[in-house]
PDB file of N, CA and C in Angstrom:
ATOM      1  N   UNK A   1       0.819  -1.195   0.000  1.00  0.00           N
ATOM      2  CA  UNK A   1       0.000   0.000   0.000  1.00  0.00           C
ATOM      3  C   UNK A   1       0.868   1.267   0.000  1.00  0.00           C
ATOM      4  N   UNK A   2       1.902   0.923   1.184  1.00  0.00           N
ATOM      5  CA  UNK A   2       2.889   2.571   1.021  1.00  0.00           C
ATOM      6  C   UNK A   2       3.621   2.859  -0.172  1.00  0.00           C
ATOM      7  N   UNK A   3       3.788   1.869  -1.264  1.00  0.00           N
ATOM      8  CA  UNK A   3       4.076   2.181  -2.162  1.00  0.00           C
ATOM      9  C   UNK A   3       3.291   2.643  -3.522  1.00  0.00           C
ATOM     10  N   UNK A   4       2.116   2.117  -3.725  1.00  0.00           N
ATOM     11  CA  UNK A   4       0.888   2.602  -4.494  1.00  0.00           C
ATOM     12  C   UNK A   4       0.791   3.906  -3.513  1.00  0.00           C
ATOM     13  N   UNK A   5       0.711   4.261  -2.710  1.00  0.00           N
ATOM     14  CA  UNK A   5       0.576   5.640  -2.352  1.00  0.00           C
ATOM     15  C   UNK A   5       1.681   6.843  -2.695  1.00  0.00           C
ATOM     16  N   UNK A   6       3.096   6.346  -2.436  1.00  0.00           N
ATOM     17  CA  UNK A   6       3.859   6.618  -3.058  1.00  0.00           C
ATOM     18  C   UNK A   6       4.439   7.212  -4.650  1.00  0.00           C
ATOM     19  N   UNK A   7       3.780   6.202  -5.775  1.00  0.00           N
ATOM     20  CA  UNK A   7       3.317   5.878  -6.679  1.00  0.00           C
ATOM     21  C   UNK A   7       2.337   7.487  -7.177  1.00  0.00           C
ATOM     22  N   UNK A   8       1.177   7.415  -6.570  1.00  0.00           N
ATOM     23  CA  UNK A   8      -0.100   8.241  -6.255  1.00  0.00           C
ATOM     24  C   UNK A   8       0.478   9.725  -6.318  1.00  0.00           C
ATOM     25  N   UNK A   9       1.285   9.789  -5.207  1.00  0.00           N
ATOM     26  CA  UNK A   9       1.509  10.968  -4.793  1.00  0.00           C
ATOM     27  C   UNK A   9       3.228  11.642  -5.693  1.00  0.00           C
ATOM     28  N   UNK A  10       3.714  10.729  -6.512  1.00  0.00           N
ATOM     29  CA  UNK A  10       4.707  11.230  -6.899  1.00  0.00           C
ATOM     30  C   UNK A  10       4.337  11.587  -8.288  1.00  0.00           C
ATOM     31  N   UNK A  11       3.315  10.685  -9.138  1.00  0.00           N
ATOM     32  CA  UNK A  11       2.156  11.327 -10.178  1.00  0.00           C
ATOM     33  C   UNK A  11       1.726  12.836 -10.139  1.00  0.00           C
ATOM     34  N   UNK A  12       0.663  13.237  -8.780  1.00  0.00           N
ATOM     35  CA  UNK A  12       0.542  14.068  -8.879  1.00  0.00           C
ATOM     36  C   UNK A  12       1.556  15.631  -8.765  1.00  0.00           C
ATOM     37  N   UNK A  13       2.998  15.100  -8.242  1.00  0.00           N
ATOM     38  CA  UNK A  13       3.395  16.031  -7.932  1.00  0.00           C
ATOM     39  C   UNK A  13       4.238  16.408  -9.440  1.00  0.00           C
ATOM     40  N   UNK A  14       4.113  15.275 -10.297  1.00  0.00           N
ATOM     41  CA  UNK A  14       4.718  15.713 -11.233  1.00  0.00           C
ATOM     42  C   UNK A  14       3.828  16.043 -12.571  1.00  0.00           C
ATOM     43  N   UNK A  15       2.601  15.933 -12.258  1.00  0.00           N
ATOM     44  CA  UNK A  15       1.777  16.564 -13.517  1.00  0.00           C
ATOM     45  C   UNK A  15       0.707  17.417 -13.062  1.00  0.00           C
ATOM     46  N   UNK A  16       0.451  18.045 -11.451  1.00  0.00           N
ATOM     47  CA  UNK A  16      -0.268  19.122 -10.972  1.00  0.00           C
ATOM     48  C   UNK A  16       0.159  19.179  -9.578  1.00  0.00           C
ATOM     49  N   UNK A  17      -0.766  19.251  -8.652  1.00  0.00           N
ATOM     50  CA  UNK A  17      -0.936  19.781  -7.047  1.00  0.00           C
ATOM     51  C   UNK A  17      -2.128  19.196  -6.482  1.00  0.00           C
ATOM     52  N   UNK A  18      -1.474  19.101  -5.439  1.00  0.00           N
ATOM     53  CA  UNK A  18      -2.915  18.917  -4.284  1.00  0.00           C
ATOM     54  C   UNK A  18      -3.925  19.743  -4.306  1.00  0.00           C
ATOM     55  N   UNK A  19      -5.068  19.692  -4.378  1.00  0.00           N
ATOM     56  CA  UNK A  19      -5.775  20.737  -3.869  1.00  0.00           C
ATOM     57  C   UNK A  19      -5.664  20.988  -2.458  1.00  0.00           C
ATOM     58  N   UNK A  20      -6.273  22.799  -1.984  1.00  0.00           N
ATOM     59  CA  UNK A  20      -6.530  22.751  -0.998  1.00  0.00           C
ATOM     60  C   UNK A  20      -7.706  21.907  -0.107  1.00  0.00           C
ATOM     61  N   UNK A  21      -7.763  21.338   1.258  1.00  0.00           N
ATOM     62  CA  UNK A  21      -8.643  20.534   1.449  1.00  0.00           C
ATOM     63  C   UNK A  21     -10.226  21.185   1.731  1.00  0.00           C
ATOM     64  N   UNK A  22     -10.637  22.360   1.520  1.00  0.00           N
ATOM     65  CA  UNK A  22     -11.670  22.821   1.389  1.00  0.00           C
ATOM     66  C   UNK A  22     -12.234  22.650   0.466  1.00  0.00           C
ATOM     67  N   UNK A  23     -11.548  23.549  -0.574  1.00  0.00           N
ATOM     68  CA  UNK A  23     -11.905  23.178  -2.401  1.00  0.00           C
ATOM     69  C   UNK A  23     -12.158  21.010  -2.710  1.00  0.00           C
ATOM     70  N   UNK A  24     -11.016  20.664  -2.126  1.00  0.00           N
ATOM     71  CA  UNK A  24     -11.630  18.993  -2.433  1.00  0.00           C
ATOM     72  C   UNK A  24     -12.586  18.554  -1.746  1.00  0.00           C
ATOM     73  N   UNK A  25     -12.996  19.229  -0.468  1.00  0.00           N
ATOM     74  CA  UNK A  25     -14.219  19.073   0.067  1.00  0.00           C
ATOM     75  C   UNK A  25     -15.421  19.370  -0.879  1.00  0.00           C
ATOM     76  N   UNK A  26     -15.412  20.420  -1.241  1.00  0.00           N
ATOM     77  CA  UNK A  26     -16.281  21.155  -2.237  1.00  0.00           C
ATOM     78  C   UNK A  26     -16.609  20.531  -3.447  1.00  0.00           C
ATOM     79  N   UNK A  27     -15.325  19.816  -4.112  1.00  0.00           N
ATOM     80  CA  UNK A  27     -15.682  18.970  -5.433  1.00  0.00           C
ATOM     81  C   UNK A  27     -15.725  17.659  -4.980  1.00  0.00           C
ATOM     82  N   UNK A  28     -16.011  17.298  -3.980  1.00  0.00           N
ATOM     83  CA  UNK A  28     -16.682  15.888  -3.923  1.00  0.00           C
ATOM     84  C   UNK A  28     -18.087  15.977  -3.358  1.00  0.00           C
ATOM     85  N   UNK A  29     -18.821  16.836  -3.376  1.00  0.00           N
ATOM     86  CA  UNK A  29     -19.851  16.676  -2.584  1.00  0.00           C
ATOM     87  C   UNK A  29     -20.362  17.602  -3.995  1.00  0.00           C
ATOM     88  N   UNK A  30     -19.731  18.191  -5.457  1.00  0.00           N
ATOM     89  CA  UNK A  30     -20.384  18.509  -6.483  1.00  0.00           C
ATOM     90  C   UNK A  30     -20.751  17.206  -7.169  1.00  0.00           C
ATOM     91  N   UNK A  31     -19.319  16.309  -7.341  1.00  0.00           N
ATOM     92  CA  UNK A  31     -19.537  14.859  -7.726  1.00  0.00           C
ATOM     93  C   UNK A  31     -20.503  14.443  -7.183  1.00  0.00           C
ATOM     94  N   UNK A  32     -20.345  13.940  -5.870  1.00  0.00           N
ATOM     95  CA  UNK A  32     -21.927  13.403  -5.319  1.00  0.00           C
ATOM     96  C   UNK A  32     -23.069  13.915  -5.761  1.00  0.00           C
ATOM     97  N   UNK A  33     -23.311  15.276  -5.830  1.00  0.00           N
ATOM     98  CA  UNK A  33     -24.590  15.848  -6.112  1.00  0.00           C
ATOM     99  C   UNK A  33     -25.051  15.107  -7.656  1.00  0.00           C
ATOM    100  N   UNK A  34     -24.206  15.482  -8.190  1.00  0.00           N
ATOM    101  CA  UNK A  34     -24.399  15.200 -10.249  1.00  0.00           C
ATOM    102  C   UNK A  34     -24.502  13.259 -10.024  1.00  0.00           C
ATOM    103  N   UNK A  35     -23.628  12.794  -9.457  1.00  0.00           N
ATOM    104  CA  UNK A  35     -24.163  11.167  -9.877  1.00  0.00           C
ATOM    105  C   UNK A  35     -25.352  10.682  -9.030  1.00  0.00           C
ATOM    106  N   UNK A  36     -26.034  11.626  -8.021  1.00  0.00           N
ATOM    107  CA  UNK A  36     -27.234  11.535  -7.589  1.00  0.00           C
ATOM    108  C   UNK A  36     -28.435  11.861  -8.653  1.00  0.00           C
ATOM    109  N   UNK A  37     -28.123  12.768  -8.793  1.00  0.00           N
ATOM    110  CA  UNK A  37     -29.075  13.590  -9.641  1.00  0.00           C
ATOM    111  C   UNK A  37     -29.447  12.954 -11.392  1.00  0.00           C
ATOM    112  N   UNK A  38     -27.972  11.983 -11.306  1.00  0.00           N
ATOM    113  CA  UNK A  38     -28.257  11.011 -12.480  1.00  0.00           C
ATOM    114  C   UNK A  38     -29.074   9.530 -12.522  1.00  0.00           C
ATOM    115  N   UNK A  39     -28.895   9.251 -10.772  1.00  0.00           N
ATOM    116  CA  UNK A  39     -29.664   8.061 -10.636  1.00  0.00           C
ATOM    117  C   UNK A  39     -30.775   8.455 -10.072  1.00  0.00           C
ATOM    118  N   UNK A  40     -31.550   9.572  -9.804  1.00  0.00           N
ATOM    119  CA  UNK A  40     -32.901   9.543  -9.728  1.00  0.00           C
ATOM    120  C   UNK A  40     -33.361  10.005 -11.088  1.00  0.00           C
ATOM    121  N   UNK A  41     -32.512  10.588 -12.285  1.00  0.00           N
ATOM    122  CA  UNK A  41     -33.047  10.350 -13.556  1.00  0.00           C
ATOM    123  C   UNK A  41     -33.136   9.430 -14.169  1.00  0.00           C
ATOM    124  N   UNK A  42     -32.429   7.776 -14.173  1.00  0.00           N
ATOM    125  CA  UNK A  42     -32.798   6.986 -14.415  1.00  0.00           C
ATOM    126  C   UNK A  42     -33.715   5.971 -13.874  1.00  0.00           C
ATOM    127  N   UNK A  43     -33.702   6.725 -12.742  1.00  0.00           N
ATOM    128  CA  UNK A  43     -35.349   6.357 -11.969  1.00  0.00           C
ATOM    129  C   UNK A  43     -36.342   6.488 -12.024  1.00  0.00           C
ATOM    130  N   UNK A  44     -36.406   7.544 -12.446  1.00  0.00           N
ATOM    131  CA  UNK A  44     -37.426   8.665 -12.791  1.00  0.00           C
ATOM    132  C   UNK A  44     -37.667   8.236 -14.762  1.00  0.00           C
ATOM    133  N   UNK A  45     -36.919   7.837 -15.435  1.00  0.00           N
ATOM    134  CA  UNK A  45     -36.990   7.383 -16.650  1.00  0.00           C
ATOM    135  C   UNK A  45     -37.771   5.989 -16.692  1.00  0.00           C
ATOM    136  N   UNK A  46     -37.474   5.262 -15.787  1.00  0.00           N
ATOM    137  CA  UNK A  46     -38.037   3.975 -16.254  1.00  0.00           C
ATOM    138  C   UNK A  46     -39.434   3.795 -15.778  1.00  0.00           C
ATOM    139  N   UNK A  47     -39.912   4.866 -14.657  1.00  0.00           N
ATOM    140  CA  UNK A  47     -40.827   4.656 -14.489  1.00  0.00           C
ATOM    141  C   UNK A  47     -42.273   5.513 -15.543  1.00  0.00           C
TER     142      UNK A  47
END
C-alpha cells in the first residue's frame, strides 16, 4: 500500500498539485450531487 501511495503521490506532484482541502471538500460533494441527480433520472426514466 505505502508504495501505491507513493506511486499516487509522486504522479501528482509531477503533472499538478494537491488541492486545498476545502476546495476537495467542495468537489466531492459537487460529484456526489451530479451522480445523484443522475440516478434519480434513471429512476425517474423507467418509471
Amino acid at each position: 500500500m505505502k508504495e501505491k501511495q507513493k506511486e499516487v503521490d509522486d504522479w501528482i506532484s509531477e503533472h499538478g498539485r494537491y488541492w486545498p482541502p476545502l476546495s476537495m471538500f467542495a468537489r466531492l460533494f459537487e460529484e456526489c450531487g451530479e451522480l445523484s441527480r443522475d440516478c434519480v433520472w434513471d429512476e425517474e426514466k423507467e418509471v
